[in-house]
N, C-alpha and C. Protein backbone atom coordinates (compact mmCIF):
# COMPACT_ATOMS: atom_id res chain seq x y z
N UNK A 1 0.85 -1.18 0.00
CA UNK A 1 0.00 0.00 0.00
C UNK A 1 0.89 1.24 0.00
N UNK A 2 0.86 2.12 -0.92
CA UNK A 2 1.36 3.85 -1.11
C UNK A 2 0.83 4.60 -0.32
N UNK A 3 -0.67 4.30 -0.28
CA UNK A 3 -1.21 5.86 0.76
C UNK A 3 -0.03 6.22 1.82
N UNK A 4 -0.13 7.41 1.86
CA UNK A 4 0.37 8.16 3.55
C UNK A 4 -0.21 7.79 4.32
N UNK A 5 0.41 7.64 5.28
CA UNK A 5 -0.79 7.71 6.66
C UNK A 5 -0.98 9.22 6.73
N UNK A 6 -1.84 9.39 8.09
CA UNK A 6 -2.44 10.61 8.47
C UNK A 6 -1.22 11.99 8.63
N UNK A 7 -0.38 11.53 9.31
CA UNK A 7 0.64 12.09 9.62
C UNK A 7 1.36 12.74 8.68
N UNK A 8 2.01 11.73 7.75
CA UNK A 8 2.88 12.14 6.87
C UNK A 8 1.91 12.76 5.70
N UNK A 9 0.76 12.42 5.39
CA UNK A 9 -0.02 13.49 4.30
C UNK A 9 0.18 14.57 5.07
N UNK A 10 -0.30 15.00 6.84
CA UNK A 10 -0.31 16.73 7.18
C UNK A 10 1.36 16.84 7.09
N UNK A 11 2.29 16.25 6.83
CA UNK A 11 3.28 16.58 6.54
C UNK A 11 3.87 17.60 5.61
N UNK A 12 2.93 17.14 4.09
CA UNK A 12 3.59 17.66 3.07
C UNK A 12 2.30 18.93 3.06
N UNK A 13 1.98 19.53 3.96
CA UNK A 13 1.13 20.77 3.84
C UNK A 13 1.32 21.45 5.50
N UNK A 14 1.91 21.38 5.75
CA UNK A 14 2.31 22.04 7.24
C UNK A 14 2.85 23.24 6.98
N UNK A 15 2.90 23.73 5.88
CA UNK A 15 3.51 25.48 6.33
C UNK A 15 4.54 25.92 6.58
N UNK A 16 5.33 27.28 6.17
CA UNK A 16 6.46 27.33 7.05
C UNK A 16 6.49 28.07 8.42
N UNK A 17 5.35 28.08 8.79
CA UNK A 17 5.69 28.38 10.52
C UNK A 17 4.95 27.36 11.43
N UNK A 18 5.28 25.57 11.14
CA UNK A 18 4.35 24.74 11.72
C UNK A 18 4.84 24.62 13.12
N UNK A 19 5.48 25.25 13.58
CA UNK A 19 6.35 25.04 14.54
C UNK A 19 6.45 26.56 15.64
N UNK A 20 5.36 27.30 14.80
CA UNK A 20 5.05 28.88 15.71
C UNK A 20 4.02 28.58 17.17
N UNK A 21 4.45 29.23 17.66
CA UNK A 21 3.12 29.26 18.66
C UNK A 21 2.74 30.33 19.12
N UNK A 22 1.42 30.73 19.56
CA UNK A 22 0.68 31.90 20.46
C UNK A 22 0.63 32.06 21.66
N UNK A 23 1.52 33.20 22.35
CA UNK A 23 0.90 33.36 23.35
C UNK A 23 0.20 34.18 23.72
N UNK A 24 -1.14 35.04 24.67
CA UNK A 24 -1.23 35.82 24.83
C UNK A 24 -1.56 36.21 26.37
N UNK A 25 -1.09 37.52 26.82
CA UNK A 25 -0.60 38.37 27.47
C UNK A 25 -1.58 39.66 28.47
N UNK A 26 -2.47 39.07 29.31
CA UNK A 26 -3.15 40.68 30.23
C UNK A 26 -2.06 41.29 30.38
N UNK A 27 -2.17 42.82 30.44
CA UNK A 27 -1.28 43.54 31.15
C UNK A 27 -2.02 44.07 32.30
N UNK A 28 -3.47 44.32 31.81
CA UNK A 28 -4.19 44.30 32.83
C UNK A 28 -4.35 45.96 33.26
N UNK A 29 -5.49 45.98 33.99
CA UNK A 29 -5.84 47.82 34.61
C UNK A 29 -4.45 47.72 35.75
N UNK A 30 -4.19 48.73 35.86
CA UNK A 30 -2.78 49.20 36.80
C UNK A 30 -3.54 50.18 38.11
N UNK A 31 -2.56 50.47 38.62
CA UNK A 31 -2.61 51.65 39.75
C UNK A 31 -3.32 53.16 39.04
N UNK A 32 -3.44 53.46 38.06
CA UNK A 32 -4.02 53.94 37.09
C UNK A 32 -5.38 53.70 36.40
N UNK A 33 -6.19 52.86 36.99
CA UNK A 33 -7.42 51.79 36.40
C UNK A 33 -8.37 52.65 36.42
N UNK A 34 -8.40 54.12 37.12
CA UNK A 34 -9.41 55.06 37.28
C UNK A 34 -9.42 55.57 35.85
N UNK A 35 -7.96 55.58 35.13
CA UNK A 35 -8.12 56.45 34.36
C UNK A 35 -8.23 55.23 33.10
N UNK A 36 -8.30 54.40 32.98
CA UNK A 36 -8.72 53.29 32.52
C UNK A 36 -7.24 53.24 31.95
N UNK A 37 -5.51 53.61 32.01
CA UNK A 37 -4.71 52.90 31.56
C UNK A 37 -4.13 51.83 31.97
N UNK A 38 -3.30 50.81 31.16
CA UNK A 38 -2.79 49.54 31.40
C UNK A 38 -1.60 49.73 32.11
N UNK A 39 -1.01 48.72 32.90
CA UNK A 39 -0.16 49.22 33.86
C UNK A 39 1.15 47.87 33.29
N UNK A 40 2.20 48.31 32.41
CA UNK A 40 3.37 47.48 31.39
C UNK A 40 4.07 47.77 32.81
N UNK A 41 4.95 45.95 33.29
CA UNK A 41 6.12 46.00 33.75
C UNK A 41 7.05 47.29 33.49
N UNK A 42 7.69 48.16 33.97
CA UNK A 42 8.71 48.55 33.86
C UNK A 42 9.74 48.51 34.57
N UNK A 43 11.72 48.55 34.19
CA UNK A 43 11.90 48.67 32.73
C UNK A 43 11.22 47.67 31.78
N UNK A 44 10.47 48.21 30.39
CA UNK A 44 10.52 46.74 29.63
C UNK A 44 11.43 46.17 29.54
N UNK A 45 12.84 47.08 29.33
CA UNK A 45 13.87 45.80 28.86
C UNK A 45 14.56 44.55 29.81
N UNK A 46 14.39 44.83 31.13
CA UNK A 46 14.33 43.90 32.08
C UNK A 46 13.23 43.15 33.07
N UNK A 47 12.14 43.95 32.90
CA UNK A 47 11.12 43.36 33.39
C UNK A 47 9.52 43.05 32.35
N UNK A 48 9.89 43.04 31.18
CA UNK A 48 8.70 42.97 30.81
C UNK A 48 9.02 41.77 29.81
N UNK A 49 10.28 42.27 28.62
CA UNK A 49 10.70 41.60 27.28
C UNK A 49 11.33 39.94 27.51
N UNK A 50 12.50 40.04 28.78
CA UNK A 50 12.91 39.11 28.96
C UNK A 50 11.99 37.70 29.05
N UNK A 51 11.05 37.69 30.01
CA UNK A 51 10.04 36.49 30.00
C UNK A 51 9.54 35.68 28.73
N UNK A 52 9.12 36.93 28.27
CA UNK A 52 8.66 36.45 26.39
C UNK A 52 9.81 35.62 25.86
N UNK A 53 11.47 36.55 25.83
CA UNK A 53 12.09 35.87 24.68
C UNK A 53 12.94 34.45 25.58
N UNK A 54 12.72 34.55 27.16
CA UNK A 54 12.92 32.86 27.56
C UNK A 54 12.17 31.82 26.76
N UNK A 55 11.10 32.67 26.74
CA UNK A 55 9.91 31.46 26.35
C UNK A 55 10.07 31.33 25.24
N UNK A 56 10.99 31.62 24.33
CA UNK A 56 11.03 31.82 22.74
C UNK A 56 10.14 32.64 22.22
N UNK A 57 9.53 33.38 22.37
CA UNK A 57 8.71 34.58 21.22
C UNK A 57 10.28 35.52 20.99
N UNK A 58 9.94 35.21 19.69
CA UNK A 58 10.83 36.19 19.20
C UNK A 58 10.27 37.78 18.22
N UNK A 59 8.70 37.24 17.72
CA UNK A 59 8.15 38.61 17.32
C UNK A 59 6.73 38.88 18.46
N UNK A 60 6.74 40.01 19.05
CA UNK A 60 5.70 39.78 20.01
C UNK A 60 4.99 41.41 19.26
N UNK A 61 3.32 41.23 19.48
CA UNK A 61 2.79 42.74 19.07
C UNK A 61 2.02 43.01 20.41
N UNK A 62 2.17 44.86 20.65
CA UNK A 62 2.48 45.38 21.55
C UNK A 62 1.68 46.19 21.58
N UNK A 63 0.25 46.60 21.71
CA UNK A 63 -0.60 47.69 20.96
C UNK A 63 -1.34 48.51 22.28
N UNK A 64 -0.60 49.09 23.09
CA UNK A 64 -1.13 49.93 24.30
C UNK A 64 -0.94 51.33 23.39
N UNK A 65 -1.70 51.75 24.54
CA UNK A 65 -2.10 53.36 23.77
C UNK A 65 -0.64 54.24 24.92
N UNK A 66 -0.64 55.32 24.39
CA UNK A 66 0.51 56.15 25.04
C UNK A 66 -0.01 57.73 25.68
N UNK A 67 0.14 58.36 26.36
CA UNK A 67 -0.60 60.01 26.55
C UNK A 67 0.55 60.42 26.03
N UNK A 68 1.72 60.17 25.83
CA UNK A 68 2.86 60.98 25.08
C UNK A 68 2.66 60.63 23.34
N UNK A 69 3.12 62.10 22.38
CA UNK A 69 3.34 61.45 21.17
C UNK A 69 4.11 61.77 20.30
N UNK A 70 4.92 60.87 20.02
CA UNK A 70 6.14 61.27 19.38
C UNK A 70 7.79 61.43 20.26
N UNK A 71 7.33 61.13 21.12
CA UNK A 71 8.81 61.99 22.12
C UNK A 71 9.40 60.42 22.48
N UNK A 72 10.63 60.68 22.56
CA UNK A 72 11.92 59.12 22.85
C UNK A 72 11.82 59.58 24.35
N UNK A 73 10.92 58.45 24.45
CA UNK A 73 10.69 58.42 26.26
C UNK A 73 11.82 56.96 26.72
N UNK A 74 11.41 57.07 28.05
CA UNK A 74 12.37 55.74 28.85
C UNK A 74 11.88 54.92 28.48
N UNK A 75 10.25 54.34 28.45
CA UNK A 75 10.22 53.48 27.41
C UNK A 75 10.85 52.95 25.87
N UNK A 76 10.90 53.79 24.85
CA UNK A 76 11.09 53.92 23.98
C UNK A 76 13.02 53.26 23.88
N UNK A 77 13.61 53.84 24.88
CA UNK A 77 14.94 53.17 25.14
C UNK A 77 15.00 52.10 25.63
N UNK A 78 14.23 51.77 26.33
CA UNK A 78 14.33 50.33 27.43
C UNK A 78 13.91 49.32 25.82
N UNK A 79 12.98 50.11 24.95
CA UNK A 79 12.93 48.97 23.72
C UNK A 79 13.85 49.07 22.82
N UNK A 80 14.22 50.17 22.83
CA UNK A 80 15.73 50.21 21.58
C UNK A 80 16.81 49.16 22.12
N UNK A 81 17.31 49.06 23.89
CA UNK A 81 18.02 48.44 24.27
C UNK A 81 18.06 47.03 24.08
N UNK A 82 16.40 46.68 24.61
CA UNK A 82 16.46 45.00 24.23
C UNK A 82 16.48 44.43 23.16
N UNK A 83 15.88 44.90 21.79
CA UNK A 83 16.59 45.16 20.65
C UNK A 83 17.96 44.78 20.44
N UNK A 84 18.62 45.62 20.72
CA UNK A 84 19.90 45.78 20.49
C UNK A 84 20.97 44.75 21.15
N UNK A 85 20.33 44.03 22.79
CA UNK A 85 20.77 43.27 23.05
C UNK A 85 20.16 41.66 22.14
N UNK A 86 19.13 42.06 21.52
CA UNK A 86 18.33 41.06 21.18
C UNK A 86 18.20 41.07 19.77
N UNK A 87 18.94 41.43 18.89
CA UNK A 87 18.46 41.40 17.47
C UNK A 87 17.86 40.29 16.77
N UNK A 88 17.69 39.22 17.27
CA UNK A 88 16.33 38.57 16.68
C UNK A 88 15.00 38.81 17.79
N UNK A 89 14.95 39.42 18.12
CA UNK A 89 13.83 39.91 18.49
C UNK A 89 12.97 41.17 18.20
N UNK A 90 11.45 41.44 17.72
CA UNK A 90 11.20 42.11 16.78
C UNK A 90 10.01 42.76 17.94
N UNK A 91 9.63 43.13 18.40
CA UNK A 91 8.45 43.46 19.43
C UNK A 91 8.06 45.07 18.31
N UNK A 92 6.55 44.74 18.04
CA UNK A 92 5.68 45.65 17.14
C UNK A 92 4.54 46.41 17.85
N UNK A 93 4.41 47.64 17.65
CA UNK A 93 3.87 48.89 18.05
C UNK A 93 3.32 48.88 17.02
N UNK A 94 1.74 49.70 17.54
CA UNK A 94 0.21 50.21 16.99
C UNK A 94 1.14 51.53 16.75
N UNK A 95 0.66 52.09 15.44
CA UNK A 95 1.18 53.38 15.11
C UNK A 95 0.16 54.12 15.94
N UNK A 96 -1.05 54.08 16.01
CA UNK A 96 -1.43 55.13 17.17
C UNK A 96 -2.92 54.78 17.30
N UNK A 97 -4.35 55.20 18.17
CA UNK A 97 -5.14 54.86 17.62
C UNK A 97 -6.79 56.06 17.51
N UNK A 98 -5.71 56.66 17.36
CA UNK A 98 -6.89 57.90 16.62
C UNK A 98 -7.04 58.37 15.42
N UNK A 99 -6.20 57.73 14.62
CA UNK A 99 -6.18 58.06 13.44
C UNK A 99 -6.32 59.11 12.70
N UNK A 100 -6.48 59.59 11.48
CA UNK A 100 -6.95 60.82 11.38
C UNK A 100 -7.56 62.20 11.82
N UNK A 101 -8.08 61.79 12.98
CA UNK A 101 -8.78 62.50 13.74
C UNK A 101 -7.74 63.75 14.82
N UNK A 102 -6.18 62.92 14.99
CA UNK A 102 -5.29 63.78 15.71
C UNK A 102 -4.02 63.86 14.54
N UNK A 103 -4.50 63.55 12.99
CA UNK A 103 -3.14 63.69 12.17
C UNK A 103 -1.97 62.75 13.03
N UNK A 104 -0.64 63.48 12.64
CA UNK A 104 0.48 62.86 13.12
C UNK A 104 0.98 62.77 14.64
N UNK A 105 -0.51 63.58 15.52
CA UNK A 105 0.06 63.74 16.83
C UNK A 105 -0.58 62.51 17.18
N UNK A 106 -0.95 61.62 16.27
CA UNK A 106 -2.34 60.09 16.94
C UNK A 106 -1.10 59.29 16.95
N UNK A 107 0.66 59.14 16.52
CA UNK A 107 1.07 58.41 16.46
C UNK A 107 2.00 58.86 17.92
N UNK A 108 1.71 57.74 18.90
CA UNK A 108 2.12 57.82 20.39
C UNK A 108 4.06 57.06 19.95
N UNK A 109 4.21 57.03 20.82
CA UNK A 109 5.40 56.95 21.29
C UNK A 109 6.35 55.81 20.88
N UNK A 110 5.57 54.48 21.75
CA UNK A 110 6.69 53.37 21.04
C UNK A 110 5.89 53.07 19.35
N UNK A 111 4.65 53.68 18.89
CA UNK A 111 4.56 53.34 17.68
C UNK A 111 5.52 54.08 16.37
């Protein structure tokens, strides 16, 4: 008999990321929950990023809103750093989420 078994047919159609996985992440209401913002470990680059890239995520997306926009805050370094210690690691920012409505000032900080 030729047939595949089950296995080896999902073999030859598995994709090239059969081997990705999902995780996902509360950050959760903070000390701040009045004002309804999320409360991110800080530094990220030692208290937030590290956990993820133990666990192997190497692209993680990151989509909190910012009250700053545009300005290279301590955030913004704590992600350039792990980066830099981390160059396969890719962590992705929401360009902003007001869109049109605030032009180029809707794009916050780490986006």
């Amino acid at each position: 008999d030729t047939r595949l078994s089950g296995t080896e047919y999902a073999q030859l159609f598995r994709g090239t990321a059969y081997n990705a996985r999902v995780a996902f992440t509360d950050i959760g209401i903070g000390s701040q929950g009045a004002q309804g913002m999320y409360s991110v470990p800080l530094p990220l680059n030692t208290a937030y990023f590290p956990w993820f890239y133990a666990n192997g995520a190497r692209v993680q997306s990151d989509s909190w809103g910012s009250m700053s926009s545009g300005t290279y805050s301590s955030s913004s370094q704590d992600i350039d750093q792990f980066v830099w210690d981390n160059p396969d690691f890719l962590p992705i920012f929401a360009a902003g989420n007001e869109g049109e409505s605030n032009g180029v000032s809707s794009i916050t900080t780490q986006g």
